[in-house]
Protein backbone atom coordinates (compact mmCIF):
# COMPACT_ATOMS: atom_id res chain seq x y z
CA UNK A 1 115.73 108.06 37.16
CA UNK A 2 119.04 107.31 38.73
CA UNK A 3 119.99 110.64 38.57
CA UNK A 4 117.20 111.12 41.09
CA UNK A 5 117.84 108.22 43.20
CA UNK A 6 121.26 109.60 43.80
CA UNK A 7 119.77 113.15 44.63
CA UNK A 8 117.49 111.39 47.15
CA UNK A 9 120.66 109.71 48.68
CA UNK A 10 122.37 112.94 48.91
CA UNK A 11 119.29 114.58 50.28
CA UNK A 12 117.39 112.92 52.48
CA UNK A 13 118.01 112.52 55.76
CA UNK A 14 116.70 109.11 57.56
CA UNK A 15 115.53 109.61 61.02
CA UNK A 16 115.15 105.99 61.62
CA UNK A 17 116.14 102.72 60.19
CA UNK A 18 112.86 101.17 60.73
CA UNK A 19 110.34 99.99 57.84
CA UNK A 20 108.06 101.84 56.71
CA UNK A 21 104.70 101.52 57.20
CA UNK A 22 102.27 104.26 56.06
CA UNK A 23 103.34 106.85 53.23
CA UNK A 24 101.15 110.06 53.67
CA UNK A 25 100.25 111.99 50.65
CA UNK A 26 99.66 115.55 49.78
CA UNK A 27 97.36 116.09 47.11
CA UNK A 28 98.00 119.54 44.84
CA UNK A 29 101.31 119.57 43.03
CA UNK A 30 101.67 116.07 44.97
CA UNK A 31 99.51 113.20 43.95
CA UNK A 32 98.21 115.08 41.05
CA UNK A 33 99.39 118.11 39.13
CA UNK A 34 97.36 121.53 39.50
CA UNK A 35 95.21 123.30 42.73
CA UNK A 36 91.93 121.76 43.10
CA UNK A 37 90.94 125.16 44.89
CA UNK A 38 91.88 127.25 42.34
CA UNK A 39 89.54 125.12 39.79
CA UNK A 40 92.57 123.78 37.91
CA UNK A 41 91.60 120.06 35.91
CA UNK A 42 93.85 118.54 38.09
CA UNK A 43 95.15 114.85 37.01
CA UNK A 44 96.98 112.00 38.50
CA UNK A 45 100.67 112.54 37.89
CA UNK A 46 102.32 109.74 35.82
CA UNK A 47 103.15 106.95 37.65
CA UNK A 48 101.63 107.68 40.79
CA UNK A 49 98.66 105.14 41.23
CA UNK A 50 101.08 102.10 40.10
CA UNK A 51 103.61 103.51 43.30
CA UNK A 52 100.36 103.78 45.31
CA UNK A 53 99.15 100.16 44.58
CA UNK A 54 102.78 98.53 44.39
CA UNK A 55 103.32 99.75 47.82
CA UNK A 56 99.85 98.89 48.88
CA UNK A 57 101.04 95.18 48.31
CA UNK A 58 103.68 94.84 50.13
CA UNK A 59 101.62 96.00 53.39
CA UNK A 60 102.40 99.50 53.60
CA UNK A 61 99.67 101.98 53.94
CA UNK A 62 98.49 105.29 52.84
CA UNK A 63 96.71 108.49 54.20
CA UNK A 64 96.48 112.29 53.19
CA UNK A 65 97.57 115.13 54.69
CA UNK A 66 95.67 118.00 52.36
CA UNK A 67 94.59 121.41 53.02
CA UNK A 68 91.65 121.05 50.41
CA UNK A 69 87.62 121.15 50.72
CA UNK A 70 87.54 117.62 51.58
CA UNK A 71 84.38 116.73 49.34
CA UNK A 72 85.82 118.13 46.48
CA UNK A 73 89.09 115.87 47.02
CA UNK A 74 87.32 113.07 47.49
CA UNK A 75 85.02 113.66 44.47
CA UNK A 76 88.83 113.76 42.65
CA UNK A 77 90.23 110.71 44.15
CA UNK A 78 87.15 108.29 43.61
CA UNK A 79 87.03 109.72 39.89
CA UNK A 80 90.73 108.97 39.58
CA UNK A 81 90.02 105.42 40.95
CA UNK A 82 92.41 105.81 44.15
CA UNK A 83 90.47 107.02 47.14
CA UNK A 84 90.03 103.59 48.54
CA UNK A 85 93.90 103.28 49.01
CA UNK A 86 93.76 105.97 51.69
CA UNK A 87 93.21 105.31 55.24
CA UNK A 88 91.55 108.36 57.75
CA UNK A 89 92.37 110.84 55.21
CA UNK A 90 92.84 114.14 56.54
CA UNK A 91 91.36 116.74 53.80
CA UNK A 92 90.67 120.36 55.61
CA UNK A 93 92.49 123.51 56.55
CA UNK A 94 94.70 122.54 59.81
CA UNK A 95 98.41 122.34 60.03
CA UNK A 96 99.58 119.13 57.88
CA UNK A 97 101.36 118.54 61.34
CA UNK A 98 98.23 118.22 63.26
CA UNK A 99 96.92 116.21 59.90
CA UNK A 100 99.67 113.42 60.12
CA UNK A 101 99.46 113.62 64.18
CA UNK A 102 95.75 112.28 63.91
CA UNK A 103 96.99 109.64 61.16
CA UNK A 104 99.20 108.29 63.25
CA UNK A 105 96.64 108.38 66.31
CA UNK A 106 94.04 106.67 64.21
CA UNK A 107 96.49 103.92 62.56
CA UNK A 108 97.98 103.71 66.05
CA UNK A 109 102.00 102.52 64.67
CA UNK A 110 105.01 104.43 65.28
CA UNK A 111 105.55 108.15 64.32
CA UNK A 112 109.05 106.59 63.14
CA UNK A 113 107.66 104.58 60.70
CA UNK A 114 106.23 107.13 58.78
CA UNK A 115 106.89 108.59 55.51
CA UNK A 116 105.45 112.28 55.01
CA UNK A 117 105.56 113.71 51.35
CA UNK A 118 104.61 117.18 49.62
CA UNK A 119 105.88 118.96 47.23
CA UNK A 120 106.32 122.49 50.08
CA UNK A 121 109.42 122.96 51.76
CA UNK A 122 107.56 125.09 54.63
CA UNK A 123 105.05 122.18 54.78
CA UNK A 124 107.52 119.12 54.99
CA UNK A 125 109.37 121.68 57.78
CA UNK A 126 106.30 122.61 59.64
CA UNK A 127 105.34 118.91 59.85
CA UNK A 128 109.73 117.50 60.53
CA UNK A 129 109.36 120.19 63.77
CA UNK A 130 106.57 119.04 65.36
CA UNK A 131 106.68 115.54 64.23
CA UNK A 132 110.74 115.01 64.37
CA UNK A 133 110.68 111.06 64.11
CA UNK A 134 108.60 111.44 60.54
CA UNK A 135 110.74 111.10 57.29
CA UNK A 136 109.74 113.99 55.14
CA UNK A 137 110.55 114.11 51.55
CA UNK A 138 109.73 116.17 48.89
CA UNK A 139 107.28 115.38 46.19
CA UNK A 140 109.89 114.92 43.29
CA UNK A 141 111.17 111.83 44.60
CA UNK A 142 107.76 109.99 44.37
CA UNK A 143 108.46 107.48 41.52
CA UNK A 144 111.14 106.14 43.80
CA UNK A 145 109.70 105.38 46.71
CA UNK A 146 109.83 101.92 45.75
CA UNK A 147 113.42 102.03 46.09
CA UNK A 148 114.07 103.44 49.50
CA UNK A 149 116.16 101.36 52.00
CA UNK A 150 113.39 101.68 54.71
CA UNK A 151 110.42 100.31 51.63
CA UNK A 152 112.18 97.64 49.61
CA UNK A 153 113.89 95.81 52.57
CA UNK A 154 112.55 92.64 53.45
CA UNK A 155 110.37 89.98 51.91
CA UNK A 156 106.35 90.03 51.70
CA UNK A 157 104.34 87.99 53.56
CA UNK A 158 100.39 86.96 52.34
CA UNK A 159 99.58 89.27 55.41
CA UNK A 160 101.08 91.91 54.16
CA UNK A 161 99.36 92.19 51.18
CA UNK A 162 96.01 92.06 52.75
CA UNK A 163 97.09 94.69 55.78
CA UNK A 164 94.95 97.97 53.78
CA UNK A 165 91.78 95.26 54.24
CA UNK A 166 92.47 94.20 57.81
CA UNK A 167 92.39 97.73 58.34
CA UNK A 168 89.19 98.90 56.73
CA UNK A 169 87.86 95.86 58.75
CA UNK A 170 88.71 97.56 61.76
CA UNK A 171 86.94 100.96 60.92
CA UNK A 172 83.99 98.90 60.18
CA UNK A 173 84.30 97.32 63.80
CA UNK A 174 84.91 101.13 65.72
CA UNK A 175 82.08 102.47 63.94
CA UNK A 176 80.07 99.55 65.42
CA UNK A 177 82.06 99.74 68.66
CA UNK A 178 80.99 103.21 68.87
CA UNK A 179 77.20 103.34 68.22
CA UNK A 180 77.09 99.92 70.75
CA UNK A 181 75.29 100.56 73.47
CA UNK A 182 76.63 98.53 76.38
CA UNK A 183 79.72 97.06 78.71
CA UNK A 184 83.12 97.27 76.22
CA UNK A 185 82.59 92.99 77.02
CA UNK A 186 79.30 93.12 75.79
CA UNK A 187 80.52 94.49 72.58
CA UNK A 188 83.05 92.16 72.54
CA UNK A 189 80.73 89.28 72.71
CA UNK A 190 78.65 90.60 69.39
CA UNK A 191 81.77 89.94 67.48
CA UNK A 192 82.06 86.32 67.77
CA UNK A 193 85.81 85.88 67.93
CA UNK A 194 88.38 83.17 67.68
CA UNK A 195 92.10 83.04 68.76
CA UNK A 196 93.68 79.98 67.21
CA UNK A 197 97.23 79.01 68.51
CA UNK A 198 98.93 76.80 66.63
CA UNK A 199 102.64 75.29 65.89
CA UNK A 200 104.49 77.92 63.19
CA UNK A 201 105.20 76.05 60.12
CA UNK A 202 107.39 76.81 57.10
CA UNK A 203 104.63 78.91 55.35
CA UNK A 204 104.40 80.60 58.96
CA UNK A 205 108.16 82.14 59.09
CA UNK A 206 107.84 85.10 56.98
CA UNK A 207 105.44 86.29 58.51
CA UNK A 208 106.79 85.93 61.78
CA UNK A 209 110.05 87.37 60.80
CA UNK A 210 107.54 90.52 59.86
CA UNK A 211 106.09 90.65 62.80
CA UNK A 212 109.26 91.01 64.69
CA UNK A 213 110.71 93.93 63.10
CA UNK A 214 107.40 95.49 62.65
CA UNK A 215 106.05 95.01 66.56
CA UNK A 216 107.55 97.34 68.92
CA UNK A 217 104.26 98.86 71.60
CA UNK A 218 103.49 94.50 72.56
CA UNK A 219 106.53 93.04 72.19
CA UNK A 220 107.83 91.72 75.53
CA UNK A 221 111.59 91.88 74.27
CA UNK A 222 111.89 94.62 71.51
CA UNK A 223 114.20 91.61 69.87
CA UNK A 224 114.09 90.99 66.07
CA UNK A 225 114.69 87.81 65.00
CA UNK A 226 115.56 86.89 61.07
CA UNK A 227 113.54 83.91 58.69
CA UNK A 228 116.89 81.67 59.27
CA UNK A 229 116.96 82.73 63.54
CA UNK A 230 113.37 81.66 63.50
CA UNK A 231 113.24 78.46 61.18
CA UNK A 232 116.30 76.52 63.43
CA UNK A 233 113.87 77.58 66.73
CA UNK A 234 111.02 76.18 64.75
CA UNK A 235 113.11 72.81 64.15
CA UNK A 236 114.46 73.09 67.88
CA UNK A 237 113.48 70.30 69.84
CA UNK A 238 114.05 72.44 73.25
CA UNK A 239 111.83 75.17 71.50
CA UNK A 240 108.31 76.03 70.43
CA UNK A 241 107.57 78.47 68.22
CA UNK A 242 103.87 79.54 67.92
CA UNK A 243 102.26 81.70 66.19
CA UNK A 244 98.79 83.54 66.81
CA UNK A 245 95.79 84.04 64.47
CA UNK A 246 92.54 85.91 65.97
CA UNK A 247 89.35 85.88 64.10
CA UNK A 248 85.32 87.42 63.89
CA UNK A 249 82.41 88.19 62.30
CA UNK A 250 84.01 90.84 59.63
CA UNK A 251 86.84 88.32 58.88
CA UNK A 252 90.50 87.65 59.74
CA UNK A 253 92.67 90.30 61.67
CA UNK A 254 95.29 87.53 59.98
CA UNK A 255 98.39 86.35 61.92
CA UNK A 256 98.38 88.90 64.77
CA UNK A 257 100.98 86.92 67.30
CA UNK A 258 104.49 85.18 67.80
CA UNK A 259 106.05 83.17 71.10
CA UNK A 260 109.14 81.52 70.93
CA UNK A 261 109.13 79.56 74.15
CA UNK A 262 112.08 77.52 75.36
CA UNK A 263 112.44 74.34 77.44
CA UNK A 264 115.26 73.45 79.80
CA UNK A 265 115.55 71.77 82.49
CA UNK A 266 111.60 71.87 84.65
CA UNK A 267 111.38 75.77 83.05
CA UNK A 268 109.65 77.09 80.55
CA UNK A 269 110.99 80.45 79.43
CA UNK A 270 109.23 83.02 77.53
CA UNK A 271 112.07 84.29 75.22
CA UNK A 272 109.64 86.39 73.61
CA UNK A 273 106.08 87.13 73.22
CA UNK A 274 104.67 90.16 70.84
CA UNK A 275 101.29 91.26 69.64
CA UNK A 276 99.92 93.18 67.05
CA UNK A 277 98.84 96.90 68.38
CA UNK A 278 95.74 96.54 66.16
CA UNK A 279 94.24 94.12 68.60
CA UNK A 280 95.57 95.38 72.02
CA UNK A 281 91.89 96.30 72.71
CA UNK A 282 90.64 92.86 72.24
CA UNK A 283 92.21 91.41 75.44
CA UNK A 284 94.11 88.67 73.49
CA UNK A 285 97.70 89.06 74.93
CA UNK A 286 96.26 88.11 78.14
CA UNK A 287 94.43 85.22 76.65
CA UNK A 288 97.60 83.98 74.95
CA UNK A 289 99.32 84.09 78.77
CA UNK A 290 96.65 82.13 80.16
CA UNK A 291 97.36 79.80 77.41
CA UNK A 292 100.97 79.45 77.96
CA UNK A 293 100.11 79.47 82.10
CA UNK A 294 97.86 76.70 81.91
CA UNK A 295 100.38 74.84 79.63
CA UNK A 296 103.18 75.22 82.22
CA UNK A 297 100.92 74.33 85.14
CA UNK A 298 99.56 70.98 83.49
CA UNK A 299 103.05 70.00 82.00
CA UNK A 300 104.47 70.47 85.35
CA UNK A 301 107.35 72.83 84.60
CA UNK A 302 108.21 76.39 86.09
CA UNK A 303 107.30 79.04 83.94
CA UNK A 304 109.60 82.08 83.51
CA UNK A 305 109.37 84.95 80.75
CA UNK A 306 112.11 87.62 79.19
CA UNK A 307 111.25 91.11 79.49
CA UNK A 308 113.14 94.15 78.24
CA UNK A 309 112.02 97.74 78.86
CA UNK A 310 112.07 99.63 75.91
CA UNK A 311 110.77 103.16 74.95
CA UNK A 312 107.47 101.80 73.96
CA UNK A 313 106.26 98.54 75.47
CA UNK A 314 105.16 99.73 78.78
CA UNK A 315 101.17 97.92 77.64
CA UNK A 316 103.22 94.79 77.30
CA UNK A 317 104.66 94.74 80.52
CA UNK A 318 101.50 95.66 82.36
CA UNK A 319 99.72 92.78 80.67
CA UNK A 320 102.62 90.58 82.61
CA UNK A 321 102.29 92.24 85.61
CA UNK A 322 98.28 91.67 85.57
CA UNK A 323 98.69 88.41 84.46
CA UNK A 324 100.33 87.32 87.73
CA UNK A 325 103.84 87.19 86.41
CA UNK A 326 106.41 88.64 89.72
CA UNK A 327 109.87 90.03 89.00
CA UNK A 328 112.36 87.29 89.76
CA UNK A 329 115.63 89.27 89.14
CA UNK A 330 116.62 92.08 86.82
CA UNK A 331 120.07 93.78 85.37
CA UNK A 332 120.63 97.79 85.10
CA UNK A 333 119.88 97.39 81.47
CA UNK A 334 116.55 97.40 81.88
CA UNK A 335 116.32 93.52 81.45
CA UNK A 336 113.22 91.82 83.72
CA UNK A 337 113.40 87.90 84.33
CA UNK A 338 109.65 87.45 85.69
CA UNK A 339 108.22 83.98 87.59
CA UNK A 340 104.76 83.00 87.55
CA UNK A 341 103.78 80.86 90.65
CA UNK A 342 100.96 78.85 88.78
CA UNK A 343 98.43 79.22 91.61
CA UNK A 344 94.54 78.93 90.28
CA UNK A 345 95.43 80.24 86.84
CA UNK A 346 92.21 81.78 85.42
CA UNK A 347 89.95 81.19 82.74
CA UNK A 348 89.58 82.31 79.47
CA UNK A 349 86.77 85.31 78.63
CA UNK A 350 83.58 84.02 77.44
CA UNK A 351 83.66 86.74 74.45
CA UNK A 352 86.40 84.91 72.96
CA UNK A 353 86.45 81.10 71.54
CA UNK A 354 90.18 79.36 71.84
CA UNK A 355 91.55 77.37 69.43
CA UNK A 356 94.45 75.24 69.97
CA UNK A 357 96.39 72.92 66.94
């Protein structure tokens, strides 16, 4: 085993240094040994659904990139006990390229976040070219995934460990979303959601910590904070740190939303504010401003917010920008100090219930 860890070292070639979030499989010679098309008996190879599950619980997911007769794959995977660990598998005859490409569409995180494994040199090349920012590594290495930098770095929050749920969740609520019949607020409505603010507390800081390094298309800043950064700001008395929990019919999207908010002087400044891509369509960011608008207006301060461009939060700074919030000044490096005048702040949408602690 270490002999292979330090082949993998010597091998591999990062393309980012950011976690890892979704491992995609190929199947023959891959997950299992044999070719399903050429009527081998495939099986599992040994190991392989322990890596699948310990990964699973620490919040990162898995899909499949498989040029395979996708009912007979599927037949495999449920006999093998393991098909319900795979997200918008891709089982047919396309490129594995355009295969990961829809993954990462689906999921909706970072192409740099990804892990793509097969045990085909031309595959793992024909998917590095098109998809450059995708760590590709061959299928040899798979009992040690566990021990990558980019997977066993950081601890494990509770939502972590529920993440391959939240997800499944969410396919239940686009299937619904799609066969609705009606304004995108009328569907909203049917769900019956809540958006509960509330002070972080101890239990809250892993978590949060997570959701900084893991945020990057809503996060107002593209700043990551660590557990200690984020405790002394939770013990601040000239800060608040809150964090965001949304809520509906099919269950808990979990802990979807961090703002560390700081007081000096008759200002309130934003230092950061990031939400989960998973519920950008629900129209909470712009809930959570009105939140923090109102709060400013009734507490009688001036309310200010940090922005940073970065390559990816362009949705985050349009939900400013439509929230009322003006440019105040800004610096060549892309950093935005934006002023909110507090005139008639609106109200909340009647699709979704806020709760305040």
């Amino acid at each position: 085993m270490e002999i292979i860890k330090e082949k993998l070292k010597s091998e591999a070639k990062p393309v980012s240094n950011k976690a890892i979030k979704c491992v995609v499989w190929d199947l023959d010679n891959t997950l299992w040994h044999g070719t399903l098309a050429e009527g081998d008996d495939v099986k599992l190879k040994e190991g392989v659904a322990d890596v699948i599950k310990a990964l699973d619980e620490r919040g990162i997911l898995h899909s499949i990139a498989s040029k395979n007769n996708y009912d007979d794959a599927v037949e495999k995977l449920k006999e093998f006990g393991v098909f319900d660990y795979f997200l918008y598998p891709q089982i047919n005859w396309n490129p594995k390229s355009s295969s990961v490409g829809k993954i990462r569409e689906k999921l909706n995180i970072g192409a740099d976040t990804f892990i793509f494994i097969d045990d085909q040199p031309f595959e793992r090349e024909e998917v590095s070219a098109i998809h450059p920012e995708v760590e590709c590594i061959d299928s040899e290495y798979y009992l040690i995934l566990e021990e990558m930098d980019r997977i066993k770095s950081g601890t494990v929050s509770d939502d972590a460990s529920q993440r391959r749920i939240r997800y499944m969740e969410d396919i239940e609520r686009k299937n619904e979303e799609e066969q609705f019949i009606g304004t995108p607020e009328d569907f909203l409505a049917t769900l019956g959601m809540k958006f509960k603010i509330s002070q972080a507390s101890p239990m809250d800081l892993v978590r949060a910590e997570e959701l900084t390094l893991r945020t990057n298309q809503l996060n107002s800043t593209g700043i990551t904070y660590s557990y200690e950064e984020l405790e002394q700001y939770m013990k601040s008395d000239s800060h608040q740190l809150l964090v965001c929990e949304l809520t509906d019919k099919y269950g808990s999207y979990g802990k979807i939303g961090l703002v560390l908010v700081e007081f000096k002087d008759d200002v309130m400044l934003i230092k950061l504010l990031l939400m989960s891509c998973r519920v950008a369509a629900r129209g909470v960011g712009s809930v959570l401003l009105t939140y923090l608008i109102k709060y400013a207006s009734n507490s009688g301060y001036k309310l200010r917010a940090n922005f940073r461009r970065t390559p990816r939060n362009r949705q985050m700074l349009v939900t400013y920008q439509f929230a009322g919030f003006k440019e105040l000044d800004k610096d060549e490096q892309g950093n935005i100090l934006f002023e909110h005048e507090l005139i008639s702040p609106s109200g909340y949408p009647k699709y979704v219930q806020l709760v305040t602690e």
